[in-house]
PDB file of N, CA and C in Angstrom:
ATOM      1  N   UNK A   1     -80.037   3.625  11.405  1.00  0.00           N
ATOM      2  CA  UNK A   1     -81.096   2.781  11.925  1.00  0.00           C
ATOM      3  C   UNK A   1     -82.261   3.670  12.320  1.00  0.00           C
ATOM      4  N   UNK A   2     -83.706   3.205  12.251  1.00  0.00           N
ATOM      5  CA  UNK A   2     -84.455   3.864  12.243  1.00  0.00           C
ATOM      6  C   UNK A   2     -85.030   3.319  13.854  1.00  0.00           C
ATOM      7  N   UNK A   3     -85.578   4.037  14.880  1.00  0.00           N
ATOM      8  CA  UNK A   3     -85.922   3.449  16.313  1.00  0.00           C
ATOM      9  C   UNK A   3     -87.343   4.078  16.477  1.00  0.00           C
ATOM     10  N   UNK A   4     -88.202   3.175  16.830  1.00  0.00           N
ATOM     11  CA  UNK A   4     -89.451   3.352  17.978  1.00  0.00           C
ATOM     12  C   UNK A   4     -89.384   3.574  18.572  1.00  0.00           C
ATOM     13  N   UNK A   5     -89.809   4.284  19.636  1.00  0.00           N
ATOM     14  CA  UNK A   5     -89.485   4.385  21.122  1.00  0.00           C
ATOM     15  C   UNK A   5     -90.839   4.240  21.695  1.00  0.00           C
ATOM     16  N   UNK A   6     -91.240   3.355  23.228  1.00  0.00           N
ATOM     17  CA  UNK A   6     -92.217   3.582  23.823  1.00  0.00           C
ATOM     18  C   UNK A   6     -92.028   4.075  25.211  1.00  0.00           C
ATOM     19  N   UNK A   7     -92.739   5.014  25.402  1.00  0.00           N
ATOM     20  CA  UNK A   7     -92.476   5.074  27.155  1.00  0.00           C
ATOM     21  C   UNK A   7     -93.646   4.966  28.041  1.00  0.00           C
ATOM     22  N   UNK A   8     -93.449   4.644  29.266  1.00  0.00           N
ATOM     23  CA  UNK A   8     -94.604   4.295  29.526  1.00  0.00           C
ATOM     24  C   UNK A   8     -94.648   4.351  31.196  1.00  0.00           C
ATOM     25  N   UNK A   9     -93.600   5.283  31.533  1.00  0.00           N
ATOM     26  CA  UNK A   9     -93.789   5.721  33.001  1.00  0.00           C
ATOM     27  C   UNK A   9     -93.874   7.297  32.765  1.00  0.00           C
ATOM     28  N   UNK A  10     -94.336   7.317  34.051  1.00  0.00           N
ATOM     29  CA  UNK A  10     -94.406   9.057  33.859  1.00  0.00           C
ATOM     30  C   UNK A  10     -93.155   9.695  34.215  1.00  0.00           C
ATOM     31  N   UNK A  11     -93.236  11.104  34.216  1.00  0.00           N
ATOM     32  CA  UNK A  11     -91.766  12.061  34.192  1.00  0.00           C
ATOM     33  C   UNK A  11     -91.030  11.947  35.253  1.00  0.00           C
ATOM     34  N   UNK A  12     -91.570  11.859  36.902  1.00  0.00           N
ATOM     35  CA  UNK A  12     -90.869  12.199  37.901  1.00  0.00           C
ATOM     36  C   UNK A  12     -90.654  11.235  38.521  1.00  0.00           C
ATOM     37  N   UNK A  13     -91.484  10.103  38.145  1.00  0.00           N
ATOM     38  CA  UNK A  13     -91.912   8.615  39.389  1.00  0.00           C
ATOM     39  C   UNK A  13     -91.047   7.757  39.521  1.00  0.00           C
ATOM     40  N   UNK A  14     -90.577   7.735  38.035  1.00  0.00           N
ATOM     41  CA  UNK A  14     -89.322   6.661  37.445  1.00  0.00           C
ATOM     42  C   UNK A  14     -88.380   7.640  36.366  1.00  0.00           C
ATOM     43  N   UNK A  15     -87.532   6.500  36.031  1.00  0.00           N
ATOM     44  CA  UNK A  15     -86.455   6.843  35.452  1.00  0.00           C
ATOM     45  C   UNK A  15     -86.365   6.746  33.907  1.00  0.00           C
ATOM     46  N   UNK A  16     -87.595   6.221  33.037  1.00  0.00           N
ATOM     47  CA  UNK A  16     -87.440   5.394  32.474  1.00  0.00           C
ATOM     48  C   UNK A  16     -88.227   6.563  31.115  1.00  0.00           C
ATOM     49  N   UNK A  17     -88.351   8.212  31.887  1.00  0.00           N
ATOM     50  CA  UNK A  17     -88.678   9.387  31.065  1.00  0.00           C
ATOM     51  C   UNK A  17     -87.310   9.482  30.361  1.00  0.00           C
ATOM     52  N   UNK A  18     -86.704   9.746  31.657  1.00  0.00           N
ATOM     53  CA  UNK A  18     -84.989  10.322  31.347  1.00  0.00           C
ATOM     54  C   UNK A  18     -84.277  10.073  30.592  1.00  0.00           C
ATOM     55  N   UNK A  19     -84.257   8.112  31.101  1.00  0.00           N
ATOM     56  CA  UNK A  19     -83.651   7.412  30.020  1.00  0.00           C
ATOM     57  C   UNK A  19     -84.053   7.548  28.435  1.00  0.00           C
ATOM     58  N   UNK A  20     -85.210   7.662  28.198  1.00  0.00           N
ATOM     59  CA  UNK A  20     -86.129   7.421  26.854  1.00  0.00           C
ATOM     60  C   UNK A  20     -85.468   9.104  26.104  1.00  0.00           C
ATOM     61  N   UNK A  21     -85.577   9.973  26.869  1.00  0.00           N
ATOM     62  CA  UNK A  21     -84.878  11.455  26.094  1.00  0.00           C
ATOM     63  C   UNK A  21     -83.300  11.177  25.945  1.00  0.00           C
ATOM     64  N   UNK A  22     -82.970  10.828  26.787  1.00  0.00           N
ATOM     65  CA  UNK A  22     -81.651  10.818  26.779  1.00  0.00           C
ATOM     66  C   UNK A  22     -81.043   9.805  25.670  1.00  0.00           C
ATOM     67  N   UNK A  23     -81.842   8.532  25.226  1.00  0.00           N
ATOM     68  CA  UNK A  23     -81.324   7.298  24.528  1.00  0.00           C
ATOM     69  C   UNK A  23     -81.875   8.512  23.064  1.00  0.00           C
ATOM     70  N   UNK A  24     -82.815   8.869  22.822  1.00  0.00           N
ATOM     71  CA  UNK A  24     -83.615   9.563  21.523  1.00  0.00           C
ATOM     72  C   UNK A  24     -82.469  10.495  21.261  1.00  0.00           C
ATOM     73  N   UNK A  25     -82.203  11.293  22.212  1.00  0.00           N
ATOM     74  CA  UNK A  25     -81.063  12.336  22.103  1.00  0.00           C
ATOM     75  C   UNK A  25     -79.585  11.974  21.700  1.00  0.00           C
ATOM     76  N   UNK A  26     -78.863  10.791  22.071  1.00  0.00           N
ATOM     77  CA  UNK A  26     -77.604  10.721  21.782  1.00  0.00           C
ATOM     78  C   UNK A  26     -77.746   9.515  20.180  1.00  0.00           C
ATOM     79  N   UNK A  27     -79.321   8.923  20.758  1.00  0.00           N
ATOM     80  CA  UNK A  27     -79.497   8.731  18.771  1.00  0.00           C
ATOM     81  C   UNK A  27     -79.471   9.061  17.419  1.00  0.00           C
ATOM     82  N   UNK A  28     -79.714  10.501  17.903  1.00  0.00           N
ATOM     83  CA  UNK A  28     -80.390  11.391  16.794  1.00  0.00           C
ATOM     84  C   UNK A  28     -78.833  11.865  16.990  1.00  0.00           C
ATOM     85  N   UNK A  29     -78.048  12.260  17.971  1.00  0.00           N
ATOM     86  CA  UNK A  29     -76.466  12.634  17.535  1.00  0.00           C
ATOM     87  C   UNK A  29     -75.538  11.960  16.824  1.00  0.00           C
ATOM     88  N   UNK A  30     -75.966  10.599  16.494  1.00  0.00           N
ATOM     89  CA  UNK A  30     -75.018   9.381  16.069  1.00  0.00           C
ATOM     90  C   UNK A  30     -75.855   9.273  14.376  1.00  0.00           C
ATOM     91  N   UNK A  31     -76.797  10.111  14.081  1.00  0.00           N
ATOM     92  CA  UNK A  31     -77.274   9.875  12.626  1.00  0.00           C
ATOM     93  C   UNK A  31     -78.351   9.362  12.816  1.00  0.00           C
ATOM     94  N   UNK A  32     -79.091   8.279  13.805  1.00  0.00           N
ATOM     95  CA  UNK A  32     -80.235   7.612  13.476  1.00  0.00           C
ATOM     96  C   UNK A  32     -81.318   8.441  13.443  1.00  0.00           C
ATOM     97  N   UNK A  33     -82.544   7.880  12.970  1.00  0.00           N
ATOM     98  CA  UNK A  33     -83.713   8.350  12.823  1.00  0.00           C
ATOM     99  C   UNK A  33     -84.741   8.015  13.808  1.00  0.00           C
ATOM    100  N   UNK A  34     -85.464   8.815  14.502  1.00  0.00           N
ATOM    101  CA  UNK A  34     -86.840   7.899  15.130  1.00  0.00           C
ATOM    102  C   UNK A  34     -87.906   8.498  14.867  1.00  0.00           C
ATOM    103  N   UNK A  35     -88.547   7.063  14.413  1.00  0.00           N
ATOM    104  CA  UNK A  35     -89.627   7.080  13.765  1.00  0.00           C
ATOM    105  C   UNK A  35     -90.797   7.467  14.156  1.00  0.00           C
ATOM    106  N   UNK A  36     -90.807   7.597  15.518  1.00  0.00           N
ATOM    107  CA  UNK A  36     -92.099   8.084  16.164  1.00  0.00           C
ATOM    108  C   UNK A  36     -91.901   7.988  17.899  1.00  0.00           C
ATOM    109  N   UNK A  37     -92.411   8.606  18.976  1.00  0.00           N
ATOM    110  CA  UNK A  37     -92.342   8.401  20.394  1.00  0.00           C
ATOM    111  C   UNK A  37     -93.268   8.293  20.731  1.00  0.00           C
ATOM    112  N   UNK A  38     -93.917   7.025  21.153  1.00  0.00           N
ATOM    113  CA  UNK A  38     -95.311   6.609  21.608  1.00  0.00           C
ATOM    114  C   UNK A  38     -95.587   6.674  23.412  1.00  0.00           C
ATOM    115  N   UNK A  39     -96.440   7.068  23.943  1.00  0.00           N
ATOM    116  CA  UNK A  39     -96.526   7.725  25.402  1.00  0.00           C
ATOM    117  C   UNK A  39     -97.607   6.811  25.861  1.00  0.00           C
ATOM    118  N   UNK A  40     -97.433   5.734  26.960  1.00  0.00           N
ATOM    119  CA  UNK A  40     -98.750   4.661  26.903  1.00  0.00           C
ATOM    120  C   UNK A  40     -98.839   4.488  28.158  1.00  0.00           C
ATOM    121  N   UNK A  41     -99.455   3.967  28.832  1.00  0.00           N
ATOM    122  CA  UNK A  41    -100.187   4.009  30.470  1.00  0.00           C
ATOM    123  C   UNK A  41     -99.351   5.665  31.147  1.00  0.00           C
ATOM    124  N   UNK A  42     -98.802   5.241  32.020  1.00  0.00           N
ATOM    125  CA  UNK A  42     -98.180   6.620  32.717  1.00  0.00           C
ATOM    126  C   UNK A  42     -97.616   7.298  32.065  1.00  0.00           C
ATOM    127  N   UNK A  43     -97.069   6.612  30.881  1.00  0.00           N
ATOM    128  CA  UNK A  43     -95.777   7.855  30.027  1.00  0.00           C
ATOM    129  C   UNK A  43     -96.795   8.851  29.327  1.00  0.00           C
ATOM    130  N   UNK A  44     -98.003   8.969  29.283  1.00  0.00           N
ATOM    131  CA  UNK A  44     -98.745   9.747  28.873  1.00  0.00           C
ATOM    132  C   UNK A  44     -98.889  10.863  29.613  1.00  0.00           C
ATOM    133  N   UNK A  45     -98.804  11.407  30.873  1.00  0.00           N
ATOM    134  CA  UNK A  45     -98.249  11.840  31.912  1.00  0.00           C
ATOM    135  C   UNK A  45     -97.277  12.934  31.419  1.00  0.00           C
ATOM    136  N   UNK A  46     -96.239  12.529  30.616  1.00  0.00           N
ATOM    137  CA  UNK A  46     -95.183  13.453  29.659  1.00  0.00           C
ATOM    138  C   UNK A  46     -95.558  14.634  29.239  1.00  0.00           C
ATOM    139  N   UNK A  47     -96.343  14.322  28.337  1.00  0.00           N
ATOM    140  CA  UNK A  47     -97.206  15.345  27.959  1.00  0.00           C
ATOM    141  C   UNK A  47     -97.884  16.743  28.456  1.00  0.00           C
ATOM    142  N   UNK A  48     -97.981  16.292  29.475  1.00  0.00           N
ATOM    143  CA  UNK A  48     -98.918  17.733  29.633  1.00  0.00           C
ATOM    144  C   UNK A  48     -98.283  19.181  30.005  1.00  0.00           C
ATOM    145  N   UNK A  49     -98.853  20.313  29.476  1.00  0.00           N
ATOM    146  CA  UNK A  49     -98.235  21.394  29.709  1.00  0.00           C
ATOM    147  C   UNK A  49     -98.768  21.470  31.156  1.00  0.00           C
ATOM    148  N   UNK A  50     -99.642  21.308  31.952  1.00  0.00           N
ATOM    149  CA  UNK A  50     -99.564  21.552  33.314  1.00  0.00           C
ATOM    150  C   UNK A  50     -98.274  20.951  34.263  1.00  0.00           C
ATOM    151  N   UNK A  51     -97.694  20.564  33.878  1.00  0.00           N
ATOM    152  CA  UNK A  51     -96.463  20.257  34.243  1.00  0.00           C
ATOM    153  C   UNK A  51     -95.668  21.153  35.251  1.00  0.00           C
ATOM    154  N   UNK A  52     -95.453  21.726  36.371  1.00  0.00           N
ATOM    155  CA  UNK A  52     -94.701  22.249  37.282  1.00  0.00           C
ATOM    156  C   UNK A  52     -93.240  22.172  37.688  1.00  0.00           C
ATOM    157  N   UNK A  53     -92.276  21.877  37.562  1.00  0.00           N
ATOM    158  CA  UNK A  53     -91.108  21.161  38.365  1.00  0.00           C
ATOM    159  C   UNK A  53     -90.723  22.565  38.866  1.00  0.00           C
ATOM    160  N   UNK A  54     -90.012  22.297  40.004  1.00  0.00           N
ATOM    161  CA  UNK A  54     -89.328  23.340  41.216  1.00  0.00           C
ATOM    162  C   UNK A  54     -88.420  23.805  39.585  1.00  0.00           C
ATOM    163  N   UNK A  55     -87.716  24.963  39.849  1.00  0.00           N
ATOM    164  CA  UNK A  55     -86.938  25.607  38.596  1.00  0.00           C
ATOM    165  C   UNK A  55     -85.515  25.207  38.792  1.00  0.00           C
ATOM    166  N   UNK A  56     -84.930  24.885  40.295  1.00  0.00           N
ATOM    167  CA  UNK A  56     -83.743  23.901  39.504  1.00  0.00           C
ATOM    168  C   UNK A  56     -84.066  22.499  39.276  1.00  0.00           C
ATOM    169  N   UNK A  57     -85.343  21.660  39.084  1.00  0.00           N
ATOM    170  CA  UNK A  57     -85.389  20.765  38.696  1.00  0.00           C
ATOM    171  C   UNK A  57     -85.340  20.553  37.217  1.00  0.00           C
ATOM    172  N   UNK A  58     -84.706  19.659  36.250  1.00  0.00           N
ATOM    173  CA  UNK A  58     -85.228  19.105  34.605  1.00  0.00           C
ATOM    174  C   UNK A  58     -86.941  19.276  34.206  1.00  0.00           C
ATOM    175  N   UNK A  59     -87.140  19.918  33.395  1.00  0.00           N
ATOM    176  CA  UNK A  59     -88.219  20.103  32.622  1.00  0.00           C
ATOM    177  C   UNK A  59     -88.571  18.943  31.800  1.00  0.00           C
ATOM    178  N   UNK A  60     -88.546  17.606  32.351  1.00  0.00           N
ATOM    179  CA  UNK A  60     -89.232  16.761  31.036  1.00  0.00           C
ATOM    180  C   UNK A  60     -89.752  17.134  30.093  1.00  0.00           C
ATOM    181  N   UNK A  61     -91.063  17.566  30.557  1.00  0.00           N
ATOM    182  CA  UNK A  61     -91.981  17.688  29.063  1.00  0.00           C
ATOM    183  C   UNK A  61     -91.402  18.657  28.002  1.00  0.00           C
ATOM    184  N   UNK A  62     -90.621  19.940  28.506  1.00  0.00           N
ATOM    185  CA  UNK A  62     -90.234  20.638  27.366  1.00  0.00           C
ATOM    186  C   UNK A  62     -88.952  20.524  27.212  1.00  0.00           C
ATOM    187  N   UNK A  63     -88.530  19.462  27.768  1.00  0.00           N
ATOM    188  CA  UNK A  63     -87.146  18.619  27.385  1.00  0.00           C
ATOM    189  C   UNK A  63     -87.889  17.926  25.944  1.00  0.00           C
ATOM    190  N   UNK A  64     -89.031  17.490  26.085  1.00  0.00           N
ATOM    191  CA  UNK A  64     -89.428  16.469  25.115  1.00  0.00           C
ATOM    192  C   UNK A  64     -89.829  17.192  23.485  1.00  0.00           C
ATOM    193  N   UNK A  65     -90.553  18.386  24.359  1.00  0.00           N
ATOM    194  CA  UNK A  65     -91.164  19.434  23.698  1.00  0.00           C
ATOM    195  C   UNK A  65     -90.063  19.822  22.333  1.00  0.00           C
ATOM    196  N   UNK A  66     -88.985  20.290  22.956  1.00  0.00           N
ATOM    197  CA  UNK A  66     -88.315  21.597  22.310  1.00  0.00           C
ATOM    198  C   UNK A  66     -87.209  20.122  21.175  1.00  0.00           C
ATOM    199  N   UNK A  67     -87.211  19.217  21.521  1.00  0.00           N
ATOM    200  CA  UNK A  67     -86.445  17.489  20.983  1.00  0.00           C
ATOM    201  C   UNK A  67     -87.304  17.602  19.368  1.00  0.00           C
ATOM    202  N   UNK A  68     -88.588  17.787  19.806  1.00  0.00           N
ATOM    203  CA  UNK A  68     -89.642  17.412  19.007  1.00  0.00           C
ATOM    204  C   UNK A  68     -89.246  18.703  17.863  1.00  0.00           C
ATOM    205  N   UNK A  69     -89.653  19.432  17.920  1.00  0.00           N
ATOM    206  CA  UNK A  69     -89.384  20.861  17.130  1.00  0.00           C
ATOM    207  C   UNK A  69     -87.725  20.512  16.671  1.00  0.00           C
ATOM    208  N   UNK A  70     -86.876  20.380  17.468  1.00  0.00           N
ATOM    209  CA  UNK A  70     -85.856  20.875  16.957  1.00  0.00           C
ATOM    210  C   UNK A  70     -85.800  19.800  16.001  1.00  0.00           C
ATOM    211  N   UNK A  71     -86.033  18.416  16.152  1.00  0.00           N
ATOM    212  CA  UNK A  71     -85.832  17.341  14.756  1.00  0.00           C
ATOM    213  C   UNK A  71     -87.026  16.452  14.061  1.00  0.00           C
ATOM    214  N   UNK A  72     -87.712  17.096  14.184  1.00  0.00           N
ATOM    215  CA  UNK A  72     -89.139  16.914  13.677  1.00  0.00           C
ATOM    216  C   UNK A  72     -89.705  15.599  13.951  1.00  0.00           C
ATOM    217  N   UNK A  73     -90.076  15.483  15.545  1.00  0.00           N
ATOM    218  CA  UNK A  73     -90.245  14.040  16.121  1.00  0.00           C
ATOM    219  C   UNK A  73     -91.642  13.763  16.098  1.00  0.00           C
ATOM    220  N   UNK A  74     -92.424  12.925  15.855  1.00  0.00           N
ATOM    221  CA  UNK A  74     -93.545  12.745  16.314  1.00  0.00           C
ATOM    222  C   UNK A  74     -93.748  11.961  17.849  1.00  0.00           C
ATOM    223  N   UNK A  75     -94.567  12.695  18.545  1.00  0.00           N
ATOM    224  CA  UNK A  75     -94.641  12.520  19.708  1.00  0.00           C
ATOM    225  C   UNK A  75     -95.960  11.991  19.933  1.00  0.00           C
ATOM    226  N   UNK A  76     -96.464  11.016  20.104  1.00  0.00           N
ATOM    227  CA  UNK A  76     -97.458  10.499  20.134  1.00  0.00           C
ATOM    228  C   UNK A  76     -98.287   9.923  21.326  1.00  0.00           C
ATOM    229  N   UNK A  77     -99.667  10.411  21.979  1.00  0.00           N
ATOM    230  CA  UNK A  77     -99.842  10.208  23.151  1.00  0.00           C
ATOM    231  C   UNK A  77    -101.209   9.069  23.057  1.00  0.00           C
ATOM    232  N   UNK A  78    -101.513   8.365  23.843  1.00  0.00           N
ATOM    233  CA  UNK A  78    -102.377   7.141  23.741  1.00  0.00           C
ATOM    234  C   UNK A  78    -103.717   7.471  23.912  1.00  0.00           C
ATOM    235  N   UNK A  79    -104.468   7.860  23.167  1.00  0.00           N
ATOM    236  CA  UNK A  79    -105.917   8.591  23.317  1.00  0.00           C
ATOM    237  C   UNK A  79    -106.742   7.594  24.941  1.00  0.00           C
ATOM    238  N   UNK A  80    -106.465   6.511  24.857  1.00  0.00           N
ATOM    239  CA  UNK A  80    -107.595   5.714  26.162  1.00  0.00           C
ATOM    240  C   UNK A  80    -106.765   6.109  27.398  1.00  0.00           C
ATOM    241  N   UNK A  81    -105.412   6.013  27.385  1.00  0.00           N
ATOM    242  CA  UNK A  81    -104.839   6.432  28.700  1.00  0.00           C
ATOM    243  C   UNK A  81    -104.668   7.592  29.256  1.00  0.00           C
ATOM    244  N   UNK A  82    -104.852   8.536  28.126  1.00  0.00           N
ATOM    245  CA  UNK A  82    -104.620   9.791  28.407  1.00  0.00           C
ATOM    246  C   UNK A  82    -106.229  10.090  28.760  1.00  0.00           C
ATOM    247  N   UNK A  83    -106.706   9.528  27.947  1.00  0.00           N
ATOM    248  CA  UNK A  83    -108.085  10.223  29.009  1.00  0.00           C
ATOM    249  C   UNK A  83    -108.624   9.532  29.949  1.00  0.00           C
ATOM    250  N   UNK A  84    -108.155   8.793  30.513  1.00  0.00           N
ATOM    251  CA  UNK A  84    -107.993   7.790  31.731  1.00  0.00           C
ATOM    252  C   UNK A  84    -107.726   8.643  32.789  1.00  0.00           C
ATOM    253  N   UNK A  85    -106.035   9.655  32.627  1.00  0.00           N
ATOM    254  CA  UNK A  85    -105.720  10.615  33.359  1.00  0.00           C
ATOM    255  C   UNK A  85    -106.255  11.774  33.209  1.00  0.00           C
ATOM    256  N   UNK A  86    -107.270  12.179  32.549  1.00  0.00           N
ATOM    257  CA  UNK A  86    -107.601  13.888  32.641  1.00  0.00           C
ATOM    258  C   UNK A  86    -107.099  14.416  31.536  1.00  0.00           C
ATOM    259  N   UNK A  87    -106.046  13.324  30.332  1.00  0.00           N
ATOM    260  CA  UNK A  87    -105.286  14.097  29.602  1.00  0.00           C
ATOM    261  C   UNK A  87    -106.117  14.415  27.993  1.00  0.00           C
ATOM    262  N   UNK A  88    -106.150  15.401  28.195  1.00  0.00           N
ATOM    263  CA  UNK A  88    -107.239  15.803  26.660  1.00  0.00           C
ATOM    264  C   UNK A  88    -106.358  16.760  25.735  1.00  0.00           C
ATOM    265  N   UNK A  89    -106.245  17.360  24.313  1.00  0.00           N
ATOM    266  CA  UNK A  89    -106.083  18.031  23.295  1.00  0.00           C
ATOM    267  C   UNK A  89    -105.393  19.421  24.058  1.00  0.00           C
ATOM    268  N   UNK A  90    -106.092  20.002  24.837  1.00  0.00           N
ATOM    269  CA  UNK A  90    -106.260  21.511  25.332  1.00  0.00           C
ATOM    270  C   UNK A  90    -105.289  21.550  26.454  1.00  0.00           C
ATOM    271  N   UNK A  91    -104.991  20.463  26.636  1.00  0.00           N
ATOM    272  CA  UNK A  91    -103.540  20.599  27.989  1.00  0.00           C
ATOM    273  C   UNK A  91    -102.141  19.833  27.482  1.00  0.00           C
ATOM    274  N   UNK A  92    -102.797  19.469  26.321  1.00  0.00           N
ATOM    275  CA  UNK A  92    -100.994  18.844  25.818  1.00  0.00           C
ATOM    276  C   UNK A  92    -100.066  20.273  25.355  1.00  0.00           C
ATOM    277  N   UNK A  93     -98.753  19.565  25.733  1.00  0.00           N
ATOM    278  CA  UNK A  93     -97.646  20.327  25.330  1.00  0.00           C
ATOM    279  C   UNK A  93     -97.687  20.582  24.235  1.00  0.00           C
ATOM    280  N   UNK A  94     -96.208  21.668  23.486  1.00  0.00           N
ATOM    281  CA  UNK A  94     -96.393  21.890  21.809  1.00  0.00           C
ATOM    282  C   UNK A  94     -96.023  20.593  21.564  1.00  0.00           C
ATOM    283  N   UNK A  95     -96.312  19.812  20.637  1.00  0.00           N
ATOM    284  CA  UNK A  95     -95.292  18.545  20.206  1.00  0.00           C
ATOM    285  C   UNK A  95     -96.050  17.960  20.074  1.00  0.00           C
ATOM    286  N   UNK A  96     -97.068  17.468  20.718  1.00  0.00           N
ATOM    287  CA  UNK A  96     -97.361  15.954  21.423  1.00  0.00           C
ATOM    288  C   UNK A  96     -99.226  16.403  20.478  1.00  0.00           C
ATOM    289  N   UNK A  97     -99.367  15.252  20.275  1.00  0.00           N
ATOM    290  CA  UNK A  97    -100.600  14.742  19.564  1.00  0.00           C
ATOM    291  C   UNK A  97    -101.187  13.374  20.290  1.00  0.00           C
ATOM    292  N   UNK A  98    -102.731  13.789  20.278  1.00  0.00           N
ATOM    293  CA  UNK A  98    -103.361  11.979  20.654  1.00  0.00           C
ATOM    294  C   UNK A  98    -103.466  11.241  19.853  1.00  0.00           C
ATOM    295  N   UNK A  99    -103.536   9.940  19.959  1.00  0.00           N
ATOM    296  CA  UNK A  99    -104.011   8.978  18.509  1.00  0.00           C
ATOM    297  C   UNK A  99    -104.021   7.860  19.771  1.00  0.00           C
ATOM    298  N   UNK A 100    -104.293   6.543  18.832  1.00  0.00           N
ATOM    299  CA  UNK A 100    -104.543   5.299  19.130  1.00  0.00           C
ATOM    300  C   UNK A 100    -103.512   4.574  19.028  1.00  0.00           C
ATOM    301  N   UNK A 101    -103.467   3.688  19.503  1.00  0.00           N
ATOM    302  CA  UNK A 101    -102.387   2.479  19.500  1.00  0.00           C
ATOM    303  C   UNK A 101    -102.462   2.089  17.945  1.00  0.00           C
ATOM    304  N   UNK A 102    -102.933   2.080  16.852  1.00  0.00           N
ATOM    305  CA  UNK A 102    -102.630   2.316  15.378  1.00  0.00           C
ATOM    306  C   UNK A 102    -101.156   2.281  15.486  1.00  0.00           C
ATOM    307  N   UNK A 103    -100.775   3.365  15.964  1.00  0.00           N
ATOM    308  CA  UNK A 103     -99.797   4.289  15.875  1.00  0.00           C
ATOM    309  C   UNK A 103     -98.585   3.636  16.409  1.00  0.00           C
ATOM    310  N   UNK A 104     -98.641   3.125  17.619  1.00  0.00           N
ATOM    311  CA  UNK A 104     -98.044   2.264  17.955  1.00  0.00           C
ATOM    312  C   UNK A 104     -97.242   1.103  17.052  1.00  0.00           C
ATOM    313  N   UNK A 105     -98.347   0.319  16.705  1.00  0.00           N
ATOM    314  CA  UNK A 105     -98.617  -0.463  16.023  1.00  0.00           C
ATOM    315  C   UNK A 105     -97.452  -0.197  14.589  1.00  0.00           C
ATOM    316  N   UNK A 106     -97.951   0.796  14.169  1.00  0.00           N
ATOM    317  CA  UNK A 106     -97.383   1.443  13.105  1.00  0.00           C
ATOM    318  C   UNK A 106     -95.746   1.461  13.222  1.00  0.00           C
ATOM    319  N   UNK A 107     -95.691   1.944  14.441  1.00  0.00           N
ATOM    320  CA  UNK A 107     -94.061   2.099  14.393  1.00  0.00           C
ATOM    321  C   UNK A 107     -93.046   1.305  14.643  1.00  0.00           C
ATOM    322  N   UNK A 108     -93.839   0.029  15.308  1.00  0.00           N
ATOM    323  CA  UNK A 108     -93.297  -1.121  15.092  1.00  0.00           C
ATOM    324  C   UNK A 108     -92.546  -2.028  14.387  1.00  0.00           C
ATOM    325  N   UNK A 109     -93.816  -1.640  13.116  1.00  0.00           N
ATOM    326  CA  UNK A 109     -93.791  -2.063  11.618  1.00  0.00           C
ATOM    327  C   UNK A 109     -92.498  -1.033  10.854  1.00  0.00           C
ATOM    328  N   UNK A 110     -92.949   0.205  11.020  1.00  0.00           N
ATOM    329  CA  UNK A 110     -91.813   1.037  10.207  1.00  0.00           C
ATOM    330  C   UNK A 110     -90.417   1.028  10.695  1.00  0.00           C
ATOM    331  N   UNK A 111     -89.996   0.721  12.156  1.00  0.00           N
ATOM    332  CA  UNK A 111     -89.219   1.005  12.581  1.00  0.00           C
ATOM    333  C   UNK A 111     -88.079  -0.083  12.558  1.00  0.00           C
ATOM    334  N   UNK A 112     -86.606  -0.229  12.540  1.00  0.00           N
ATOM    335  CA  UNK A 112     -86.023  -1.384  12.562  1.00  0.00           C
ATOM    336  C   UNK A 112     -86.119  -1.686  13.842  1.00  0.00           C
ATOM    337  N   UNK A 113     -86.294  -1.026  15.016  1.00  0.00           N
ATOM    338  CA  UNK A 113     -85.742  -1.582  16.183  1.00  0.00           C
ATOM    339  C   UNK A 113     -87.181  -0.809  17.283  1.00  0.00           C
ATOM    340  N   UNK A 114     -88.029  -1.290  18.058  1.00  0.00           N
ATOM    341  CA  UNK A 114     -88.739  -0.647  18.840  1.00  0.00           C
ATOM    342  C   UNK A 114     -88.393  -0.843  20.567  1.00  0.00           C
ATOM    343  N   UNK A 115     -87.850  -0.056  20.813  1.00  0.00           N
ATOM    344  CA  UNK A 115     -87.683   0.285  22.473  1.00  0.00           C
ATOM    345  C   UNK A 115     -88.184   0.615  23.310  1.00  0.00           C
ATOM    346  N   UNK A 116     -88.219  -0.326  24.140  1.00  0.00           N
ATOM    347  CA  UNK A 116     -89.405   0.390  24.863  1.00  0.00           C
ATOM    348  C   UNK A 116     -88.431   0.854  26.576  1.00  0.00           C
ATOM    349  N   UNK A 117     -89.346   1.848  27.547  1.00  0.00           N
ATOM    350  CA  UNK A 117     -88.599   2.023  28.993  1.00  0.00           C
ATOM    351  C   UNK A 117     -89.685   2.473  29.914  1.00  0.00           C
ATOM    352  N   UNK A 118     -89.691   1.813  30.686  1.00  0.00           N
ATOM    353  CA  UNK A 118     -90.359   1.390  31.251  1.00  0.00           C
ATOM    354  C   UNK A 118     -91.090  -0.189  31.601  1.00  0.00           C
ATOM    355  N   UNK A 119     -92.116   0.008  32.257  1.00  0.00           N
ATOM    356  CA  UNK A 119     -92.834  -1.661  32.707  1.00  0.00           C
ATOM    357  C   UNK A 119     -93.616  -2.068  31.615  1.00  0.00           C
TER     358      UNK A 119
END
């Protein structure tokens, strides 16, 4: 099965980062494919390499980061929300690209199943 994924809270606030790596992760162990990870109001937030966490805390973003590389994910961040937050080209993580809700849109269409976590 091929999956969408949307997320749309940010990394630390809610749960709904965790869940979204964690559901992508034991997907991609069971054979499926996903078709794309779309990042929209707060989940855009994900993204950024300014990212800090205390060092025994989880690294979201290069939880998301290193997901992306290792199975060739497209990570996709929402060009209006992200620059809503400050989030521009020059502070995203490796992985992660801006585009438009197109994209979204897109994976909807390509995908058998689109998930979303978060509000």
């Amino acid at each position: 099965m091929k999956f969408g994924i949307l997320v749309s809270e940010g990394p630390y606030t809610h749960q709904a980062a965790d869940t979204a790596y964690q559901f992508v992760k034991a997907a991609l162990e069971k054979g499926h494919q996903i078709h794309r990870v779309f990042f929209y109001h707060d989940g855009v937030n994900n993204s950024t390499k300014l990212t800090e966490p205390p060092q025994d805390d989880r690294h979201i973003v290069n939880r998301w980061s290193k997901l992306a590389q290792e199975h060739n994910i497209d990570l996709v961040v929402c060009v209006a929300a992200a620059l809503r937050r400050g989030i521009r080209d020059d502070i995203l993580a490796p992985g992660f690209r801006i585009s438009g809700l197109g994209q979204l849109v897109e994976s909807g269409i390509q995908a058998d199943r689109l998930v979303t976590f978060g509000d």
